[in-house]
Protein backbone atom coordinates (compact mmCIF):
# COMPACT_ATOMS: atom_id res chain seq x y z
CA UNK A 1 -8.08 -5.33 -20.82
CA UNK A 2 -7.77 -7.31 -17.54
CA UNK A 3 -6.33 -5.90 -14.84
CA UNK A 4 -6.07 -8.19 -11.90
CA UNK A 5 -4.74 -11.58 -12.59
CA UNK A 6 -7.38 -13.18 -10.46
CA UNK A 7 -6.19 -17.08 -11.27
CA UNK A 8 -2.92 -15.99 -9.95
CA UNK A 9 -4.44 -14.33 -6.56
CA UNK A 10 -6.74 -17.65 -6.39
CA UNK A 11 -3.62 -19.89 -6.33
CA UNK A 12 -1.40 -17.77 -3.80
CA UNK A 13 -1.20 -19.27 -0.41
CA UNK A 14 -1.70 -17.95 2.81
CA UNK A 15 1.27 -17.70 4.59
CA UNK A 16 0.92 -17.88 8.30
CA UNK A 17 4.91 -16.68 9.82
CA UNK A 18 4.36 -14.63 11.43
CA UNK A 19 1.23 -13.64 10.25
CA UNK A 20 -1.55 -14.54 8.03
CA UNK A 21 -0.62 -13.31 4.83
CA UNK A 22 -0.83 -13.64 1.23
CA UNK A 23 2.23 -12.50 -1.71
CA UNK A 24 1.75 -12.42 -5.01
CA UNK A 25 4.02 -11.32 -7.27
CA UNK A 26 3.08 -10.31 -11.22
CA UNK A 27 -0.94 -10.04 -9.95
CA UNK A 28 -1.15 -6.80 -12.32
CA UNK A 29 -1.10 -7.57 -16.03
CA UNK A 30 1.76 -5.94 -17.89
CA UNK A 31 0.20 -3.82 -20.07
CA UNK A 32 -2.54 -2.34 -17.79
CA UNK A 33 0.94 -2.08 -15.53
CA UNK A 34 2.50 -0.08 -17.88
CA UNK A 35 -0.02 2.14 -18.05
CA UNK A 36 -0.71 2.79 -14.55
CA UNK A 37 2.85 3.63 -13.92
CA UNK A 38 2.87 6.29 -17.27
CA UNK A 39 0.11 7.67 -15.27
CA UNK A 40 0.84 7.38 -11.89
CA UNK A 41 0.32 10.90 -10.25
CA UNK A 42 3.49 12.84 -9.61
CA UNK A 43 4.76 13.17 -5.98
CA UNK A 44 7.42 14.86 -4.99
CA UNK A 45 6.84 14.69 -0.99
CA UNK A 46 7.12 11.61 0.89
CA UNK A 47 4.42 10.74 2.95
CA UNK A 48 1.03 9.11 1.97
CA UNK A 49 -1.44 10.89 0.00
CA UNK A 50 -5.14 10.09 -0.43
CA UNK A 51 -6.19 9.28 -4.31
CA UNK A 52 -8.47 12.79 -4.00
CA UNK A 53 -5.13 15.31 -3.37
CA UNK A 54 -3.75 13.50 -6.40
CA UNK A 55 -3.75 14.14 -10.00
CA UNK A 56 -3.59 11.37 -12.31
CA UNK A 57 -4.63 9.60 -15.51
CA UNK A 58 -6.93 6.89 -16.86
CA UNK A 59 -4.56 4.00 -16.65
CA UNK A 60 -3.68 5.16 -12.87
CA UNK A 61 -7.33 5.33 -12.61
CA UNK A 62 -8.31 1.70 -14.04
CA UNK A 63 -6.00 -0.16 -11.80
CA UNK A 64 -7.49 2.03 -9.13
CA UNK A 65 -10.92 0.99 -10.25
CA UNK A 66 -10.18 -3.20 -9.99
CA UNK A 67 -8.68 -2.96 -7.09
CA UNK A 68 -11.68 -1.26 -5.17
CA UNK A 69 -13.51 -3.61 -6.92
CA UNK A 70 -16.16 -6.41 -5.83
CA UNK A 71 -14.42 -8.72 -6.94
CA UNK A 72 -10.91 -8.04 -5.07
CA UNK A 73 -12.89 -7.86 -1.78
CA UNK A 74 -14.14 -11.14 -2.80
CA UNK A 75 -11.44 -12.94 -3.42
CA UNK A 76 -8.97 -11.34 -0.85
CA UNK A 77 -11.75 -11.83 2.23
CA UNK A 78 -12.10 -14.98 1.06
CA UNK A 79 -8.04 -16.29 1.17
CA UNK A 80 -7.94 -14.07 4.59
CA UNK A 81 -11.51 -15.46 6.16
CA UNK A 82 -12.79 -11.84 6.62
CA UNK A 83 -16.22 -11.14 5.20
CA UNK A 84 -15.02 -7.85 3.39
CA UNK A 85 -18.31 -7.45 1.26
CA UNK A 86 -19.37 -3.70 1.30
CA UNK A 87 -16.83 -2.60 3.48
CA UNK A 88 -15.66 0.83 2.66
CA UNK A 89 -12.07 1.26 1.49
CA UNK A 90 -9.99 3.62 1.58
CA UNK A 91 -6.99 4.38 -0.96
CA UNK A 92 -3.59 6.32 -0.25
CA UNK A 93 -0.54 6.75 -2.30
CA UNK A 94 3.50 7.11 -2.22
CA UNK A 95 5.72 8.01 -4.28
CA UNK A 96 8.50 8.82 -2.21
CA UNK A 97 10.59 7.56 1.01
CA UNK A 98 12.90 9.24 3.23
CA UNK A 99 15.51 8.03 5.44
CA UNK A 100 12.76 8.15 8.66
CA UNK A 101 10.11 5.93 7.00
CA UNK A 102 9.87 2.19 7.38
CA UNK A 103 9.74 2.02 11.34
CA UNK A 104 8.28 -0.79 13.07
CA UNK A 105 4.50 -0.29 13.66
CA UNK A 106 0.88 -2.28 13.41
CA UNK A 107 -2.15 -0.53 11.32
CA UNK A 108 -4.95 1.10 12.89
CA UNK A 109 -7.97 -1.03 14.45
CA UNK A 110 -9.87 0.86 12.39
CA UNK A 111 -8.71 -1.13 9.59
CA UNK A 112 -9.75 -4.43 8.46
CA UNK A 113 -7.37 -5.51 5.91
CA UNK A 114 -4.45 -3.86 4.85
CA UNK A 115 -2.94 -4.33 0.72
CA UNK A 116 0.03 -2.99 -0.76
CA UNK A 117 0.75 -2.64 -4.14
CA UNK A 118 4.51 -1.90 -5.38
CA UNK A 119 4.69 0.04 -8.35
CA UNK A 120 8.38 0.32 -8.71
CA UNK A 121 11.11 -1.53 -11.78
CA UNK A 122 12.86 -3.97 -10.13
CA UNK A 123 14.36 -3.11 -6.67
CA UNK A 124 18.23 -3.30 -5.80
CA UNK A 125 18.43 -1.96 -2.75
CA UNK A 126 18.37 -3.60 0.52
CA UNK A 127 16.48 -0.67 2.00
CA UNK A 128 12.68 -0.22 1.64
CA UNK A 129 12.04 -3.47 1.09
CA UNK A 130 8.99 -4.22 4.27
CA UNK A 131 9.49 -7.04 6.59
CA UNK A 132 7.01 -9.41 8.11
CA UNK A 133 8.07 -9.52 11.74
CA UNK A 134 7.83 -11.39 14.81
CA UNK A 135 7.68 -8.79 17.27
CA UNK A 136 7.33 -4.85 18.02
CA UNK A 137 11.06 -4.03 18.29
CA UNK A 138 13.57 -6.09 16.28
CA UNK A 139 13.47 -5.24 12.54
CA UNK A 140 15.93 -8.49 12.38
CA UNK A 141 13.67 -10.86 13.47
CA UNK A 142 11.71 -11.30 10.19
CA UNK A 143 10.20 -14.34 8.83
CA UNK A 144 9.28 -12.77 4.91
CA UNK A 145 10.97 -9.93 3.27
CA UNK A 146 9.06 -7.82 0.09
CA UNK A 147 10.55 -6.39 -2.29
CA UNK A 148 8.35 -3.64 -3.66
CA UNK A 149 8.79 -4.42 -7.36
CA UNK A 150 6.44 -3.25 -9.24
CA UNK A 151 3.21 -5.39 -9.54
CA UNK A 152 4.10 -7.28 -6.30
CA UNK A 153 0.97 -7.35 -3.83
CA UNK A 154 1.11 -7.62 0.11
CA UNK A 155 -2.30 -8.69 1.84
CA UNK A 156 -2.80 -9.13 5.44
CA UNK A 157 -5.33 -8.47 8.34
CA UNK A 158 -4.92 -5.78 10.87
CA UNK A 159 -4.18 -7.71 13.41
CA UNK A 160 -2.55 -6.48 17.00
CA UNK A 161 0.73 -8.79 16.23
CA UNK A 162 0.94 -7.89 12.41
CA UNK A 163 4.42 -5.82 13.34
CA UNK A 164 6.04 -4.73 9.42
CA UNK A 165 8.63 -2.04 9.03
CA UNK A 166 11.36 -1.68 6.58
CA UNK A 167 15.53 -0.84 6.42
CA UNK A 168 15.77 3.25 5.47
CA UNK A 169 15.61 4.06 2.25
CA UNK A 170 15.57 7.66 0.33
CA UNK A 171 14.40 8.36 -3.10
CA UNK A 172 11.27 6.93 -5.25
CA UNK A 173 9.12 4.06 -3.73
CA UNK A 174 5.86 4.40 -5.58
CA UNK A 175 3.38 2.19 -3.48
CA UNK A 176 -0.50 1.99 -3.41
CA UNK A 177 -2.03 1.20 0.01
CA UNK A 178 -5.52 -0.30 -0.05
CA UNK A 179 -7.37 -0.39 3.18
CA UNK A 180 -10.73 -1.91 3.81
CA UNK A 181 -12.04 -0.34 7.21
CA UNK A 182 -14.60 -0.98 9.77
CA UNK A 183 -17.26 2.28 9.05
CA UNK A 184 -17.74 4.95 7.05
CA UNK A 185 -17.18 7.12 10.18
CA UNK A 186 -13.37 5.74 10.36
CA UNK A 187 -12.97 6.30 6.67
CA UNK A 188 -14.06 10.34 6.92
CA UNK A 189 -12.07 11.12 9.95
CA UNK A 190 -9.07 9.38 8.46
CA UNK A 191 -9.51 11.90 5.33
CA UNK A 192 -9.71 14.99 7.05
CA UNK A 193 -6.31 13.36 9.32
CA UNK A 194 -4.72 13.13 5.74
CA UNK A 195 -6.23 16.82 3.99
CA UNK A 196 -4.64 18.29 7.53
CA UNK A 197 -1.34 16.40 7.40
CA UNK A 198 -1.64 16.74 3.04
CA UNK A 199 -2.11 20.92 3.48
CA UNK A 200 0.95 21.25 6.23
CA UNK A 201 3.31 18.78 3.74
CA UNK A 202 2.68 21.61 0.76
CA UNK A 203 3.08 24.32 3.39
CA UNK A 204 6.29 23.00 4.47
CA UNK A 205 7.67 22.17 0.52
CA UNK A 206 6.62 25.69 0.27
CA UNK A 207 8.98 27.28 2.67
CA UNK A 208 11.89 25.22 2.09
CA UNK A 209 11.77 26.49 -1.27
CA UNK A 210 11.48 30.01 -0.19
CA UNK A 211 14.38 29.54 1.76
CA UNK A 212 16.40 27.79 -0.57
């Protein structure tokens, strides 16, 4: 079964407002889709998880697989001019948003390129959906707007002017972030940033049940 619609990701352009970019909606085939959302791990805190906190099955796992791939770094460094070839990558997950998410920011140095992958049935809401903006502190002043329906992908380079955020939103937003990053350094102290932040998350779901 093929995952990645790679004809589709070869025929997206590059958008350049206000940022290099590329969109492509429907770039996961519907039934491997299906059955990476039946087995998409369950998470019940917000925040970003790495893949190895996570439980999860084999679809989650295939779509996991392709996108880590060769030939995504292929095809993606070639559409963003960014010689990605055995780059390390890195692979977090979300499957929930709260009301404080979404605020205007730029992604680490430390990362190369930067792909999101919405995992969600078609979105309503005006919230949560990320903006592509044209500077650090107006979430107005956007020139594309995402919907994170599920299947859409969101490339760009980690760039200092790539500014995204997104309106509040609370409840389920399942995304996938894929990072390629400069070293394998960056990648292991990024890991032990997340198993720190991941262990004080549980700890704090912990209490508030105890005090509920």
């Amino acid at each position: 079964m093929s995952v990645i619609d790679f004809a589709a990701l070869g025929s997206a352009p590059v958008g350049h407002d206000p940022f290099d970019h590329v969109l492509v909606p429907g770039l996961i085939s519907q039934d491997a889709l299906r059955a990476a959302n039946e087995d998409f791990p369950s998470i019940e805190r917000p925040g970003s998880f790495p893949t190895a906190q996570l439980s999860y099955g084999p679809g989650f796992a295939a779509l996991l697989k392709a996108l880590e791939g060769p030939e995504m770094a292929a095809a993606l460094g070639d559409k963003l001019g960014i010689d990605l070839t055995n780059k390390p990558t890195m692979v977090t997950v979300r499957g929930r948003a709260r009301p404080t998410d979404g605020k205007i920011h730029i992604d680490s140095s430390g990362k190369l390129v930067t792909v999101l992958l919405y995992m969600n049935p078609s979105w309503e809401d005006s919230g949560g959906q990320l903006r592509l903006l044209r500077s650090p502190d107006d979430l107005e002043d956007y020139a594309v707007e995402v919907p994170p329906d599920e299947g859409t992908l969101l490339a760009f380079p980690c760039i200092p002017n790539a500014w995204h955020g997104h309106q509040p939103f609370d409840g389920e937003r399942r995304t996938i972030q894929l990072n390629w990053v400069t070293s394998r350094r960056y990648k292991l102290r990024e890991q032990v940033r997340h198993t720190i932040s991941a262990f004080f998350k549980k700890l704090a779901g912990k209490q508030a049940h105890h005090d509920a």
